[in-house]
C-alpha atoms as a PDB file:
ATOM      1  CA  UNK A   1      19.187  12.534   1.025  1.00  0.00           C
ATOM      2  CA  UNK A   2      15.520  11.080   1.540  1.00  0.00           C
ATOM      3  CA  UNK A   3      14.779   8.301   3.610  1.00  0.00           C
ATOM      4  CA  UNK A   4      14.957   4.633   1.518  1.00  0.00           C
ATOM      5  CA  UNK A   5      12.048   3.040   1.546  1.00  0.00           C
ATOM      6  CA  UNK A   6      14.205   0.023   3.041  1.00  0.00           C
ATOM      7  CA  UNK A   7      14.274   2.322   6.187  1.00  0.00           C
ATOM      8  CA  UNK A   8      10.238   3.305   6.078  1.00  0.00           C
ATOM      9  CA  UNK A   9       9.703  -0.272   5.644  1.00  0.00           C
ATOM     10  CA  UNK A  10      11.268  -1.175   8.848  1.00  0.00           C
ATOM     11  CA  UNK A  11      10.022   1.910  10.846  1.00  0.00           C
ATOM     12  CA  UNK A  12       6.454   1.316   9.249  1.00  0.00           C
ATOM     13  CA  UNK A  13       6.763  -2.569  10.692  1.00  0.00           C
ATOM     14  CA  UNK A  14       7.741  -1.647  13.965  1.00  0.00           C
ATOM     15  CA  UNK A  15       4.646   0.805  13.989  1.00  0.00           C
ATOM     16  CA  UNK A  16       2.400  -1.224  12.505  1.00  0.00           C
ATOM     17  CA  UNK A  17       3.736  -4.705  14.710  1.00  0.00           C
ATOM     18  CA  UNK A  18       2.302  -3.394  18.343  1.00  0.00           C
ATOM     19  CA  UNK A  19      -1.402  -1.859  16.837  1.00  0.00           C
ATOM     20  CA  UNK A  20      -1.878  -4.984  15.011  1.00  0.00           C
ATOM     21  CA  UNK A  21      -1.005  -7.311  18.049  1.00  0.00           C
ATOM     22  CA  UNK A  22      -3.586  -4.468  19.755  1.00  0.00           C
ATOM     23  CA  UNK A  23      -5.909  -5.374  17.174  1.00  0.00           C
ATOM     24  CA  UNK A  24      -5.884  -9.273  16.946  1.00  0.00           C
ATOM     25  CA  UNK A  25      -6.158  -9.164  21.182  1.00  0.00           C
ATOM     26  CA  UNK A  26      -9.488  -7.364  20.842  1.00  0.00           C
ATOM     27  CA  UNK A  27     -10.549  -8.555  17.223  1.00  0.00           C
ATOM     28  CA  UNK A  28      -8.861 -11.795  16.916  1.00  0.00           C
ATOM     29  CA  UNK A  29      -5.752 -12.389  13.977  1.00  0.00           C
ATOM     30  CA  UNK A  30      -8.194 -12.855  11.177  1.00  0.00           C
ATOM     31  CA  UNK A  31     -10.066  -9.467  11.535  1.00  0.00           C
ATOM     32  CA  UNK A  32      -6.794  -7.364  12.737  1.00  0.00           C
ATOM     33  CA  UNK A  33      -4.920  -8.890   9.326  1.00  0.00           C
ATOM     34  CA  UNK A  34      -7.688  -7.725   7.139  1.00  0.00           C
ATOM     35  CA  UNK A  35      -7.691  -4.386   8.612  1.00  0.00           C
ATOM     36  CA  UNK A  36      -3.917  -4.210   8.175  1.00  0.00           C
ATOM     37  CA  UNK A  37      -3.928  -5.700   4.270  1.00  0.00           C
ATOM     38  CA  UNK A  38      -6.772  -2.831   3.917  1.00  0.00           C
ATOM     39  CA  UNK A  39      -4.707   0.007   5.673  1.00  0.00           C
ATOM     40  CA  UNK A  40      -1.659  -1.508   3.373  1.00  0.00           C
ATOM     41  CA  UNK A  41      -3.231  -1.585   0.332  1.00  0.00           C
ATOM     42  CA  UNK A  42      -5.243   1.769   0.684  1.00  0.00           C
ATOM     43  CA  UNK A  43      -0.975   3.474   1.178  1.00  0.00           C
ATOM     44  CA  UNK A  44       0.162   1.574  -1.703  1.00  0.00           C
ATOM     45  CA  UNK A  45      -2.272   2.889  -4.158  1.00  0.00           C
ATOM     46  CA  UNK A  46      -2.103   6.728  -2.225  1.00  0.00           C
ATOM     47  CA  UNK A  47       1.905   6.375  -2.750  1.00  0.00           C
ATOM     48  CA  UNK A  48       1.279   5.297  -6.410  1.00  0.00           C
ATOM     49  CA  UNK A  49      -0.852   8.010  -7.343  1.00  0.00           C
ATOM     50  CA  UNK A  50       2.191  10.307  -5.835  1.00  0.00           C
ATOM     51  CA  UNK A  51       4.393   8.929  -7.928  1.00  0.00           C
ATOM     52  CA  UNK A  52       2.495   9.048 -11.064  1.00  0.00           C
ATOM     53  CA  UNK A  53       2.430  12.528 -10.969  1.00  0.00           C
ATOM     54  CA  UNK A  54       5.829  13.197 -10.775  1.00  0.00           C
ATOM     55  CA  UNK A  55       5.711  11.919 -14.479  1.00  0.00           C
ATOM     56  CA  UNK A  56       4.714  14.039 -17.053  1.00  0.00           C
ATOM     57  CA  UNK A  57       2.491  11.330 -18.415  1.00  0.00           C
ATOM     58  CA  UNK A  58       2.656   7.965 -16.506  1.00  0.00           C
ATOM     59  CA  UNK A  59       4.322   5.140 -18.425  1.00  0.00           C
ATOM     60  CA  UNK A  60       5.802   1.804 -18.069  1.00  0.00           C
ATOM     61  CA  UNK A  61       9.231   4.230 -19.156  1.00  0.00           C
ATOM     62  CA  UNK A  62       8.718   6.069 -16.209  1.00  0.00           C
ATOM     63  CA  UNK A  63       7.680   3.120 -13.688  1.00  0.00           C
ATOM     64  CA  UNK A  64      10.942   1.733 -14.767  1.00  0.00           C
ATOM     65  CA  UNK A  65      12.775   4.647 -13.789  1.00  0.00           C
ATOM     66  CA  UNK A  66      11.700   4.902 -10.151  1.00  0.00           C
ATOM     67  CA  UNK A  67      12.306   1.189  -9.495  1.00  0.00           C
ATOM     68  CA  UNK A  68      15.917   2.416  -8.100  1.00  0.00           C
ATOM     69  CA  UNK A  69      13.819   3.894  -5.209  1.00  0.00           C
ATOM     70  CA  UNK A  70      13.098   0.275  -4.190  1.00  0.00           C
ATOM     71  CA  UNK A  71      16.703  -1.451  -4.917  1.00  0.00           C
ATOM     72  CA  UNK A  72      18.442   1.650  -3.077  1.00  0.00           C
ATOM     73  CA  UNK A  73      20.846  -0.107  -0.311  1.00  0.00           C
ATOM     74  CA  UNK A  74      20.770  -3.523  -2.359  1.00  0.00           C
ATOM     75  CA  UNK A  75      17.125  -3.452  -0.661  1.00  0.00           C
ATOM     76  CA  UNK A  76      16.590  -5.825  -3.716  1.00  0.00           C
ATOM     77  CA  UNK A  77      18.911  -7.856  -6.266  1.00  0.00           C
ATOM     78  CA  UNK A  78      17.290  -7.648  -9.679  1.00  0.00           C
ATOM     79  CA  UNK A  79      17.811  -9.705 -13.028  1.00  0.00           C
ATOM     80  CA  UNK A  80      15.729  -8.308 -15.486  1.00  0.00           C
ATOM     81  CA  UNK A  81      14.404 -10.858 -17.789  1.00  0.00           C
ATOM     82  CA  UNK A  82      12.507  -8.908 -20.584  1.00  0.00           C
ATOM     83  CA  UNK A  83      12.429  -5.139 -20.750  1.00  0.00           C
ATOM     84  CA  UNK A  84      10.704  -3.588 -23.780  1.00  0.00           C
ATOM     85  CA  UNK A  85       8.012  -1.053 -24.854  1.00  0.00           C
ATOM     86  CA  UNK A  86       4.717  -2.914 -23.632  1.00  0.00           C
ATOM     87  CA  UNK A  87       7.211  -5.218 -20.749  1.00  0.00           C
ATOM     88  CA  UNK A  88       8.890  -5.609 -17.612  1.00  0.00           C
ATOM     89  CA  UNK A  89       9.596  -8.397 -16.168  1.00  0.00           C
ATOM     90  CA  UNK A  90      12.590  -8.987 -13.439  1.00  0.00           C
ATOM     91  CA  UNK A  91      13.373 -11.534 -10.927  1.00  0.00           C
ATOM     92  CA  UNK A  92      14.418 -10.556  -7.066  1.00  0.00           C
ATOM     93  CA  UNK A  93      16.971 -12.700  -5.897  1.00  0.00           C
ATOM     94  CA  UNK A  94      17.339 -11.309  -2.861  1.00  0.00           C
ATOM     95  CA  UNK A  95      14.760  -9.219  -0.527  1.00  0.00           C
ATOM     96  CA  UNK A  96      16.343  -7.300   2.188  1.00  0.00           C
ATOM     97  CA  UNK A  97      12.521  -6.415   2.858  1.00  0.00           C
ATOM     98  CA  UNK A  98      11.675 -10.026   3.409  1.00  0.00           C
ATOM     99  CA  UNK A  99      14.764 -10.226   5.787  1.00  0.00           C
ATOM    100  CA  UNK A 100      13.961  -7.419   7.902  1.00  0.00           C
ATOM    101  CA  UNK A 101      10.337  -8.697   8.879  1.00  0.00           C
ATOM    102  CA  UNK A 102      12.425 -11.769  10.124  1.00  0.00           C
ATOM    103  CA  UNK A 103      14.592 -10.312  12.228  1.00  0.00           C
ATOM    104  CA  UNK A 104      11.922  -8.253  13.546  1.00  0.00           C
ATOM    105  CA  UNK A 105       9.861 -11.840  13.966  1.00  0.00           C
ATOM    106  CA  UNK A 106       7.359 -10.332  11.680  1.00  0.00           C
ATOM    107  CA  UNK A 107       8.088 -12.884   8.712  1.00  0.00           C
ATOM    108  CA  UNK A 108       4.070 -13.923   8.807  1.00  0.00           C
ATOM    109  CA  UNK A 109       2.652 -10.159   8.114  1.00  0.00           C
ATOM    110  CA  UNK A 110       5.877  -9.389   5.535  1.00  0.00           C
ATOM    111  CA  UNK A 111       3.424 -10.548   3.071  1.00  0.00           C
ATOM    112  CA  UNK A 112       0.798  -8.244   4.311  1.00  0.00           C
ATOM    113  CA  UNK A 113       3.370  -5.710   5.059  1.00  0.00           C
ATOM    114  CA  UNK A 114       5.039  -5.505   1.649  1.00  0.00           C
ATOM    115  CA  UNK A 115       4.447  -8.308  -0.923  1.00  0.00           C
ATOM    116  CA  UNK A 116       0.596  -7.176  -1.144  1.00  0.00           C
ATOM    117  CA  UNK A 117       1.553  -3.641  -1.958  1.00  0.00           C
ATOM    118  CA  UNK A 118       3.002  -4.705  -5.614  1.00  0.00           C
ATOM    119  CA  UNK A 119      -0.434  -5.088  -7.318  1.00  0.00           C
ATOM    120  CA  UNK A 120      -2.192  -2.220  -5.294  1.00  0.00           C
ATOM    121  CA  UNK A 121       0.755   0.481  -6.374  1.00  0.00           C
ATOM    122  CA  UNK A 122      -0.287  -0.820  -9.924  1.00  0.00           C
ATOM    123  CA  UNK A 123      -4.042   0.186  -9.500  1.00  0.00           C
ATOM    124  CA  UNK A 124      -2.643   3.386  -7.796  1.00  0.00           C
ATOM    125  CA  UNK A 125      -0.175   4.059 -10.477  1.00  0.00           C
ATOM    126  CA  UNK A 126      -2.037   3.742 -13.730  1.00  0.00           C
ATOM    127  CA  UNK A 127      -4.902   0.813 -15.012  1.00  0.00           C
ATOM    128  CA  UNK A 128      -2.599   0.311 -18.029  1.00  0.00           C
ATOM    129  CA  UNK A 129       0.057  -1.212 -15.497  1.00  0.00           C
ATOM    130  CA  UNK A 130      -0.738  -4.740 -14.570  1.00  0.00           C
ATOM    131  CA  UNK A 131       1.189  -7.151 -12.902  1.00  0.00           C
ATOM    132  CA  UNK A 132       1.684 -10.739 -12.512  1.00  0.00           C
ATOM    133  CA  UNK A 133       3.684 -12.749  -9.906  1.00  0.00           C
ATOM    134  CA  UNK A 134       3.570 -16.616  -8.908  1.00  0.00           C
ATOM    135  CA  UNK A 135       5.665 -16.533  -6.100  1.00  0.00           C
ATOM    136  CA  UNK A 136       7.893 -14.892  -3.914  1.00  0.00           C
ATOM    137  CA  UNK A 137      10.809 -14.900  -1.418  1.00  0.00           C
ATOM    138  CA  UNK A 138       8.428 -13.782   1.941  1.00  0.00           C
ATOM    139  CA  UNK A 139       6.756 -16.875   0.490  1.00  0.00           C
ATOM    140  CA  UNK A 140       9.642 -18.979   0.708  1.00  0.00           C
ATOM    141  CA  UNK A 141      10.245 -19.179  -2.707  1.00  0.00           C
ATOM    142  CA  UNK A 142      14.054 -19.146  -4.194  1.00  0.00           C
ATOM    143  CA  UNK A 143      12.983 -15.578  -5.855  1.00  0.00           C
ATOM    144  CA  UNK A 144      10.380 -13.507  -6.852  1.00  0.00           C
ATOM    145  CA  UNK A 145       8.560 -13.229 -10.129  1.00  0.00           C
ATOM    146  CA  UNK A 146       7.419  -9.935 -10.804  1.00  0.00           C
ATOM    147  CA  UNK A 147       5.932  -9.581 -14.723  1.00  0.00           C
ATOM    148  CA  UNK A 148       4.939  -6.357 -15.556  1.00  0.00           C
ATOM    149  CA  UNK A 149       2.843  -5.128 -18.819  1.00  0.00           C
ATOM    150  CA  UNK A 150       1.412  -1.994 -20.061  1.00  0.00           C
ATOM    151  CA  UNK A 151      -1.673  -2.372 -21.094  1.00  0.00           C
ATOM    152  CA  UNK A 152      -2.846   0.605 -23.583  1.00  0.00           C
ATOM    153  CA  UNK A 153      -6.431  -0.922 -23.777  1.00  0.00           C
ATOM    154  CA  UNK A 154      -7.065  -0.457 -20.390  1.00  0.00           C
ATOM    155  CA  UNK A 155      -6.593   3.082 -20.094  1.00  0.00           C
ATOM    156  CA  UNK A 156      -9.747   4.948 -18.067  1.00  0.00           C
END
């Protein structure tokens, strides 16, 4: 059995916590963050792409179908709100993701660190998948918002 991505997330943290505290001693924090939300976003969309092609045609169908790779070890509690042809939308009530970064006093780059790969693995995935979110847990909201939609117009 792989690795969850609960697991990565934690080992990626851990990695990623001592070159960014290299980085913000020689760049300063506001620098050494945008190179991180780069480097973040730049994986997200790489993963995405991965993904994608393990479809036989990318679709919202098929999004929904991996999203088990992210709830795998209650990672995430889910209530799906809407789930149709053109929607998905869900609430996380609980993000074992967001907890991690805490214990590993990282809860200030969690956002960096895993929040801002949502939209990127959208633009990596497919530019018919869009996604919306107001808020989130790493935030300090009570849950996340996560509104997905497949756009047919904005196919490439």
């Amino acid at each position: 059995m792989s690795m969850s991505i609960l697991e990565q997330r934690r080992i990626e943290a851990a990695f990623a916590k001592g070159i960014y505290e290299e980085m913000a001693a020689e760049l300063g924090e506001e620098a050494a963050r945008r190179i991180l939300r780069n480097a973040v976003v730049k994986l997200a969309k790489q993963a995405a792409a991965g993904m994608a092609a393990e479809a036989p045609e990318p679709s919202l169908e098929h999004f929904v179908s991996i999203q088990p790779r992210w709830t795998r070890e209650d990672a995430l509690r889910v209530e799906v709100v809407r789930q149709d042809a053109e929607n998905f939308d869900f609430n996380v009530t609980r993000c074992r993701y967001a907890e991690s970064y805490k214990e590993m006093g990282l809860q200030e780059l969690g956002a960096i660190l895993s929040c801002n790969r949502d939209g990127a693995f959208c633009q990596g995935y497919d530019p018919r998948l869009k996604m919306t979110r107001t808020q989130t847990i790493m935030g300090g909201a009570t849950h996340c918002d996560f509104r997905y939609r497949w756009d047919e117009a904005a196919k490439a």
